[in-house]
C-alpha atoms as a PDB file:
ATOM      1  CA  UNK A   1       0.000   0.000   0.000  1.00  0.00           C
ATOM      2  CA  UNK A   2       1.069   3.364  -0.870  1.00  0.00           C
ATOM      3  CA  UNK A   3       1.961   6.040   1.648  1.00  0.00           C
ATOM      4  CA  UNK A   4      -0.462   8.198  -0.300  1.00  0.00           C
ATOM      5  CA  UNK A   5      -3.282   6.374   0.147  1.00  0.00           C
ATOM      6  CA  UNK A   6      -2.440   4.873   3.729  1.00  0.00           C
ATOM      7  CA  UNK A   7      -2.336   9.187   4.566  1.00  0.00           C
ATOM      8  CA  UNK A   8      -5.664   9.275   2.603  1.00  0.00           C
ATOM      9  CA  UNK A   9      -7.975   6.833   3.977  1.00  0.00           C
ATOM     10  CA  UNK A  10      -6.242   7.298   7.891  1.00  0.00           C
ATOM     11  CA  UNK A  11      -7.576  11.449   7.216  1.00  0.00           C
ATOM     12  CA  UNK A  12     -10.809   9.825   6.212  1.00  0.00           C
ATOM     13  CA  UNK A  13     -11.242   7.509   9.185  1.00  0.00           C
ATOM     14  CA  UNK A  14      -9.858  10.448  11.780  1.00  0.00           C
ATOM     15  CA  UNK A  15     -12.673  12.767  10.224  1.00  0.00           C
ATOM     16  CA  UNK A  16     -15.545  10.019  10.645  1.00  0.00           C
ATOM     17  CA  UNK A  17     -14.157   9.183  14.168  1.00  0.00           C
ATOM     18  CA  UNK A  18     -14.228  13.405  15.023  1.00  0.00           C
ATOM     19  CA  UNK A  19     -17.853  13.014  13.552  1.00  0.00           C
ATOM     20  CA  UNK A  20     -18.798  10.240  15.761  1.00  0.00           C
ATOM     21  CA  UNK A  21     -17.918  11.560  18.726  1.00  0.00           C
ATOM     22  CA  UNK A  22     -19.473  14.520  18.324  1.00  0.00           C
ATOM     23  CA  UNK A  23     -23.001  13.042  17.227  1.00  0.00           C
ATOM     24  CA  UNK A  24     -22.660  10.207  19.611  1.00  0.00           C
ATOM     25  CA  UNK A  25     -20.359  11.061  22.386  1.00  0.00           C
ATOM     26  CA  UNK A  26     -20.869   7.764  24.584  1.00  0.00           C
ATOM     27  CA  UNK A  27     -19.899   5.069  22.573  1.00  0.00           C
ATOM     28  CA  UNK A  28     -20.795   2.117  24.432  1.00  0.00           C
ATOM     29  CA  UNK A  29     -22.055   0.951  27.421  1.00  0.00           C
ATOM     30  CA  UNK A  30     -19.163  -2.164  26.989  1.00  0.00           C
ATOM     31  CA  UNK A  31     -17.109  -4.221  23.924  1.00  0.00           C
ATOM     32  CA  UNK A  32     -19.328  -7.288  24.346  1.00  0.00           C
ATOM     33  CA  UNK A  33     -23.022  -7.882  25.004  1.00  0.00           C
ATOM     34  CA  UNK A  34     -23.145 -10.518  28.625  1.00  0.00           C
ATOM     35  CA  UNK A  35     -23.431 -14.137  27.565  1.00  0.00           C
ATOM     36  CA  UNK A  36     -22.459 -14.216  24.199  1.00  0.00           C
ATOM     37  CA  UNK A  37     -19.829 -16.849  23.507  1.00  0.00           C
ATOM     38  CA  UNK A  38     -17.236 -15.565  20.273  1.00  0.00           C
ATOM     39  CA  UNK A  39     -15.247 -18.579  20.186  1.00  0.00           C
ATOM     40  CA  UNK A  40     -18.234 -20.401  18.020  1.00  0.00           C
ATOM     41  CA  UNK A  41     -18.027 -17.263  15.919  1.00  0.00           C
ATOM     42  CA  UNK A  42     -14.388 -17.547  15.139  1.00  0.00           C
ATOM     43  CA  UNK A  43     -14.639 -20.728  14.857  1.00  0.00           C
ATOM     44  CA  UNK A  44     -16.933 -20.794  12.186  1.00  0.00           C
ATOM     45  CA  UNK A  45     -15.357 -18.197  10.074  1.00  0.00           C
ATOM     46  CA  UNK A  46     -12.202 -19.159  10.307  1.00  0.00           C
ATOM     47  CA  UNK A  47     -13.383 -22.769   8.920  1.00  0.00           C
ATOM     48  CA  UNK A  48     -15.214 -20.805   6.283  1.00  0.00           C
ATOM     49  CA  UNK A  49     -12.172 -18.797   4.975  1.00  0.00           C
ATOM     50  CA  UNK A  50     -10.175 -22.107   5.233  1.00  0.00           C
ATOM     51  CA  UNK A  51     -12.671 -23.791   2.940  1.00  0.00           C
ATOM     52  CA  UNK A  52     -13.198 -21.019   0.705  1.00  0.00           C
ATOM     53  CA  UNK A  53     -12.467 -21.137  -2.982  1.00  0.00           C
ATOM     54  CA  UNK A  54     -12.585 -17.667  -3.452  1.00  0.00           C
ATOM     55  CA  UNK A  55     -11.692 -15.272  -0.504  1.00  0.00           C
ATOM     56  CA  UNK A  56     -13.809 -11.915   0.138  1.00  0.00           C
ATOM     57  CA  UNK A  57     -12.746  -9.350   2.575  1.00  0.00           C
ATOM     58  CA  UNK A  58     -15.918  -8.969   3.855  1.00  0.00           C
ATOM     59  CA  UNK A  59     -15.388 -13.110   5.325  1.00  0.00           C
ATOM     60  CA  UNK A  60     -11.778 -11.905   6.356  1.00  0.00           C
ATOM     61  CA  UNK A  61     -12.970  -8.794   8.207  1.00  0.00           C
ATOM     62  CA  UNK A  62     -15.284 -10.783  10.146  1.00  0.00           C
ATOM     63  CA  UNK A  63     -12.569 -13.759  10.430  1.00  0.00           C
ATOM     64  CA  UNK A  64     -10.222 -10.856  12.371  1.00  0.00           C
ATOM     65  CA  UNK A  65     -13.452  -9.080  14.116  1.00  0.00           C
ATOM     66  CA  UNK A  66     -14.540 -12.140  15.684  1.00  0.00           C
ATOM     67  CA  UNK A  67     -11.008 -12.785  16.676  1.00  0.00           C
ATOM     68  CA  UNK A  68     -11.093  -9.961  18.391  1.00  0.00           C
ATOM     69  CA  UNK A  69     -13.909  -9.992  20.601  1.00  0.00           C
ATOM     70  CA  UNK A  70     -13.349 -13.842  21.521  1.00  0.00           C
ATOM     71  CA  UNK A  71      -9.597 -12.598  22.619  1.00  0.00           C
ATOM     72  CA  UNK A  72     -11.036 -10.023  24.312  1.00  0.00           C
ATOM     73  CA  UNK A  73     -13.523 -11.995  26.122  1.00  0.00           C
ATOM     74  CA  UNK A  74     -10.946 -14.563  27.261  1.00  0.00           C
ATOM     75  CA  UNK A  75      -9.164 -11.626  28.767  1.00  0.00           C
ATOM     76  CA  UNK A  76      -6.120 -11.366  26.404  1.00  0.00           C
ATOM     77  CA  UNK A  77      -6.418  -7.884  25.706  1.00  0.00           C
ATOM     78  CA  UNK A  78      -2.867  -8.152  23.587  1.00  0.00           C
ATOM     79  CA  UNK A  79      -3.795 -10.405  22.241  1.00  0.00           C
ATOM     80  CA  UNK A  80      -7.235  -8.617  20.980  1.00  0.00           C
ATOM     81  CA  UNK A  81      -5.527  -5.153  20.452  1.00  0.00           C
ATOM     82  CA  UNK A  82      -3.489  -7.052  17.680  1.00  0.00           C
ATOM     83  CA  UNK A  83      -6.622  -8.268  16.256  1.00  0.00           C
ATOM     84  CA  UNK A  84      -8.157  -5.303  16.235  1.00  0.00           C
ATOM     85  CA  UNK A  85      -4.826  -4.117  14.387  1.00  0.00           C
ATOM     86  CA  UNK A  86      -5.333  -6.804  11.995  1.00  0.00           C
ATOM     87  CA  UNK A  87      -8.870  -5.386  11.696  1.00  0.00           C
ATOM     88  CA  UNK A  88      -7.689  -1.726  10.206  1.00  0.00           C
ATOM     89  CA  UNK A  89      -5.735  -3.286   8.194  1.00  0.00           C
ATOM     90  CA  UNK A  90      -7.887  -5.180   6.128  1.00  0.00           C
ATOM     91  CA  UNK A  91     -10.420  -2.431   6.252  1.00  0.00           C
ATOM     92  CA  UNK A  92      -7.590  -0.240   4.794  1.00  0.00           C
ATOM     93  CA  UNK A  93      -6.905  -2.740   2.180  1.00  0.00           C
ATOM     94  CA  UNK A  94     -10.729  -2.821   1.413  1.00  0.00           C
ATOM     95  CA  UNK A  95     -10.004   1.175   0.630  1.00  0.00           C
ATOM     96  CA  UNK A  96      -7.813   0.758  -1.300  1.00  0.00           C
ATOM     97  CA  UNK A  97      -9.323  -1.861  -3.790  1.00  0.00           C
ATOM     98  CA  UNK A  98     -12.509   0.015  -4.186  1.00  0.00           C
ATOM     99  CA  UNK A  99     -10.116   3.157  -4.736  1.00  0.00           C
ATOM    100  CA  UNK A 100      -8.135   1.498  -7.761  1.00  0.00           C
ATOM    101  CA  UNK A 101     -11.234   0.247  -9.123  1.00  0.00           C
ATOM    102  CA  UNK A 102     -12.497   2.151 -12.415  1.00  0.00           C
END
């Protein structure tokens, strides 16, 4: 990925964010809902990108988002913060293939 466009879509995520918290200044009342268990989750989309002939980055987002939560839940918050990471990144990559395309 370019600098360029890395610079481009970060400017366009920091404006939505400064948006956000200005129409909905509290966010949440926590990460996860009480109860619900994100290991099936991952589980199943994992299996699903593993099986996949073709890979879409919508199933790969939610591969990494449900990653996320279940590490969270399980109290690795490292563990979920690099998840999360993973998370921005494939959302930037998502950017930048609807950006190239004509």
């Amino acid at each position: 990925m370019h600098t360029a466009n890395i610079n481009k879509f970060m400017g366009m995520v920091l404006d939505e964010l400064q948006k956000a918290e200005g129409k909905h200044p509290k966010f949440c009342d926590a990460v996860t809902p009480p109860g619900f268990d994100f290991d099936e989750e991952e589980r199943r989309w994992k299996k699903w990108n593993d099986e996949a002939e073709k890979h879409y980055a919508a199933d790969l987002f939610n591969e990494e988002f449900y990653e996320a939560l279940n590490a969270y839940q399980q109290g690795d918050k490292a563990h979920a913060m690099q998840e999360l990471a993973q998370c921005g990144a494939v959302i930037l990559r998502i950017m930048e293939a609807i950006d190239a395309e004509e």
